[in-house]
N, C-alpha and C. Protein backbone atom coordinates (compact mmCIF):
# COMPACT_ATOMS: atom_id res chain seq x y z
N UNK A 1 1.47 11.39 10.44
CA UNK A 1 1.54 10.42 9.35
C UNK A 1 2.66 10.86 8.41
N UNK A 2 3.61 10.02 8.34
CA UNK A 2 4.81 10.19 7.59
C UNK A 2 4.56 9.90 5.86
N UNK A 3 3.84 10.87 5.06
CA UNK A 3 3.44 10.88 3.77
C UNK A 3 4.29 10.19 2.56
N UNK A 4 5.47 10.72 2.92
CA UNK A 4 6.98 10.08 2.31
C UNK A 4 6.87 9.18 1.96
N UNK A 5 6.90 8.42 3.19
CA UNK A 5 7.62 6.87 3.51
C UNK A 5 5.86 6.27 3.14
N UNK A 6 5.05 6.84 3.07
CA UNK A 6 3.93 5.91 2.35
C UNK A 6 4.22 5.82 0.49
N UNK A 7 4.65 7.45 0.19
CA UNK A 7 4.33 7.79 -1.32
C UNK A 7 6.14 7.01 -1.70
N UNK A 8 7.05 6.84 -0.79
CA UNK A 8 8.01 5.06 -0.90
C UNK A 8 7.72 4.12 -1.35
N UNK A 9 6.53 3.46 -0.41
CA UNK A 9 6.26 2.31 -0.23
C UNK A 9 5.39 2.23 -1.43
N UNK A 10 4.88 3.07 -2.30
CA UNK A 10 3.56 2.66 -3.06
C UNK A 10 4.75 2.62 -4.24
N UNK A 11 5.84 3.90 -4.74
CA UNK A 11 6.93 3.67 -5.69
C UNK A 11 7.16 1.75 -5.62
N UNK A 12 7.51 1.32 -4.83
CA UNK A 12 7.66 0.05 -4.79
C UNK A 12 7.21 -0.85 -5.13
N UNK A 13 5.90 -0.17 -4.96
CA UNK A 13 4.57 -1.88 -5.46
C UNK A 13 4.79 -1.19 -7.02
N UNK A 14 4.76 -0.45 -7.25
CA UNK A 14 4.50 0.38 -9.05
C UNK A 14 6.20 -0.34 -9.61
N UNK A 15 6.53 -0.50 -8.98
CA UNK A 15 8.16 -0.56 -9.61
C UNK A 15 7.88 -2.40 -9.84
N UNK A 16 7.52 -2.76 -8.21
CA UNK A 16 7.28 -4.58 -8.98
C UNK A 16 6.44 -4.73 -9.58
N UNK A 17 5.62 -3.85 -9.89
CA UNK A 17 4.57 -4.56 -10.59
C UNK A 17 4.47 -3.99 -12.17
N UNK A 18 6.17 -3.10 -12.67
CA UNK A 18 6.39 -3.52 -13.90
C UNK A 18 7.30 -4.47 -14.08
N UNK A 19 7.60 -5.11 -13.50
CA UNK A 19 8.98 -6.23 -13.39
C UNK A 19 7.96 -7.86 -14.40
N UNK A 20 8.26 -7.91 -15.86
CA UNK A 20 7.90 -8.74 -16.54
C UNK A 20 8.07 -10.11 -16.11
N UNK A 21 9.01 -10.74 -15.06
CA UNK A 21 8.50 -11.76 -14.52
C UNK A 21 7.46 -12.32 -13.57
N UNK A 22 6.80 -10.67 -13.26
CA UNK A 22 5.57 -11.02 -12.07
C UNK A 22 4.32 -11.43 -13.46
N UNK A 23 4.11 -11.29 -14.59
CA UNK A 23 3.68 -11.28 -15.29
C UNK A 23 2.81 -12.78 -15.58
N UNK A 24 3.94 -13.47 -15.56
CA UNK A 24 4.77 -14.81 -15.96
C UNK A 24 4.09 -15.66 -15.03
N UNK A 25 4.31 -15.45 -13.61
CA UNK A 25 3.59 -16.15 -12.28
C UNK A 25 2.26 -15.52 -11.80
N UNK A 26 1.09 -16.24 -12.17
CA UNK A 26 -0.03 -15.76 -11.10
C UNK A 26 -0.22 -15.92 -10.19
N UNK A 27 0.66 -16.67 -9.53
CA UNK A 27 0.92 -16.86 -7.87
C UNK A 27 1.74 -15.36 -7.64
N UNK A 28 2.30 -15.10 -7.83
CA UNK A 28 3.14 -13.72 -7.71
C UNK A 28 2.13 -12.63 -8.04
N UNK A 29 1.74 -12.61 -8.80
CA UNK A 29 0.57 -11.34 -9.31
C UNK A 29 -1.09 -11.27 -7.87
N UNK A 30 -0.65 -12.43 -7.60
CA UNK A 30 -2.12 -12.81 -6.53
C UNK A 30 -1.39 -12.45 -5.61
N UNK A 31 0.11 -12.95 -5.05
CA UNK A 31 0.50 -12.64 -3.65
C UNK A 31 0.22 -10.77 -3.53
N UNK A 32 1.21 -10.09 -5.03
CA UNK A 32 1.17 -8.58 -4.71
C UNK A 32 -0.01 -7.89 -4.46
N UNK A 33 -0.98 -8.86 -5.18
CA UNK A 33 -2.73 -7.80 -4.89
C UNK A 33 -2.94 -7.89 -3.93
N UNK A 34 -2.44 -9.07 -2.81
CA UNK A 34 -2.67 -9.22 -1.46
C UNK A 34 -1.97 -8.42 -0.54
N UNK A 35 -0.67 -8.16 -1.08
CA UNK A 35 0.31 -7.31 -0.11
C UNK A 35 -0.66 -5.85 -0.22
N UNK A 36 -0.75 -5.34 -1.38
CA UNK A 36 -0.99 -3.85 -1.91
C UNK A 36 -2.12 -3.70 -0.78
N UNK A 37 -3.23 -4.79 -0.93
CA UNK A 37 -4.54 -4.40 -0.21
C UNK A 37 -4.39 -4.37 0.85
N UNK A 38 -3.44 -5.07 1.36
CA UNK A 38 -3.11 -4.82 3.35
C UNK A 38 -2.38 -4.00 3.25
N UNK A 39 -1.46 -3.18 2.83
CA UNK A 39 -1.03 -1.74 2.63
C UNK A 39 -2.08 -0.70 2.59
N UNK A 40 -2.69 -0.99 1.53
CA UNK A 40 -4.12 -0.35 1.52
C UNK A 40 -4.86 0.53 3.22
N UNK A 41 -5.03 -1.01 3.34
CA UNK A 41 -5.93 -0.89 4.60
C UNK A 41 -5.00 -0.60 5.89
N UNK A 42 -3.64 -0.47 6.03
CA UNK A 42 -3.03 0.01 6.90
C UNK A 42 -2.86 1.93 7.12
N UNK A 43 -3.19 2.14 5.58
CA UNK A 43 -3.08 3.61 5.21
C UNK A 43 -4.35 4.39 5.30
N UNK A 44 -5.49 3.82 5.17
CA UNK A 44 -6.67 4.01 5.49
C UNK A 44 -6.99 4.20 7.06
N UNK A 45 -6.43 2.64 7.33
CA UNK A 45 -6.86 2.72 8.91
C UNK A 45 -6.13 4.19 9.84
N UNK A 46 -4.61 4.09 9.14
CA UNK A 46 -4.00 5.64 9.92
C UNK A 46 -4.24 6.97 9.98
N UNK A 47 -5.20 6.87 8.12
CA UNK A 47 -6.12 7.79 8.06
C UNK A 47 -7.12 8.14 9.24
N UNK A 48 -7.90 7.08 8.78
CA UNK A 48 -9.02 7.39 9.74
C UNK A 48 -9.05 7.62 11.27
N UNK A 49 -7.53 7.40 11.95
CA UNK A 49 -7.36 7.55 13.36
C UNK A 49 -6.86 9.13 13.58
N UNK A 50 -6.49 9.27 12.51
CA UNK A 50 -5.69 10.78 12.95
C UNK A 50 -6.97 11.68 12.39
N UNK A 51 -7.90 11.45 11.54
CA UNK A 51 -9.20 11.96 11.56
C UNK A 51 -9.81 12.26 12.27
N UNK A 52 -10.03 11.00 13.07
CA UNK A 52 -10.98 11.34 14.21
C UNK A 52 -10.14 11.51 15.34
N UNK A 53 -9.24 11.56 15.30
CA UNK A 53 -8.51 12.67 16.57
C UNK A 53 -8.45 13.88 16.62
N UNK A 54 -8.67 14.53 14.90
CA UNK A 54 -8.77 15.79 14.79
C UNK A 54 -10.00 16.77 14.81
N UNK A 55 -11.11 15.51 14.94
CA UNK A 55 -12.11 15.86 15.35
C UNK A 55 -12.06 15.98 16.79
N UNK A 56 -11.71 15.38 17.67
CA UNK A 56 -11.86 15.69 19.13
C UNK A 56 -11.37 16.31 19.93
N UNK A 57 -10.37 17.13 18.98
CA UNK A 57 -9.61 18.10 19.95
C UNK A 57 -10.40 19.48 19.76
């Protein structure tokens, strides 16, 4: 799991989500809670696979 390129990708959502025109649009503020949470759950899920791989060896 490439830690980096996750602790990247999260700089990113933190960076748009001080940008005062997402503010402005709650269509924009709804799309990013949607992106963040499937980010979320992509980082979790890679979690949990390399978990339980490290259990089975």
């Amino acid at each position: 799991m490439d830690y980096n390129k996750y602790k990247e990708e999260i700089q990113g959502y933190r960076d748009r989500l001080q940008d005062p025109k997402l503010m402005l649009m709650d269509g924009l503020v709804k799309s990013l809670a949607c992106e963040i949470a499937n980010y979320a759950e992509e980082i979790f899920s890679q979690m949990g696979k390399e978990f339980l791989n490290d259990k089975h060896q």
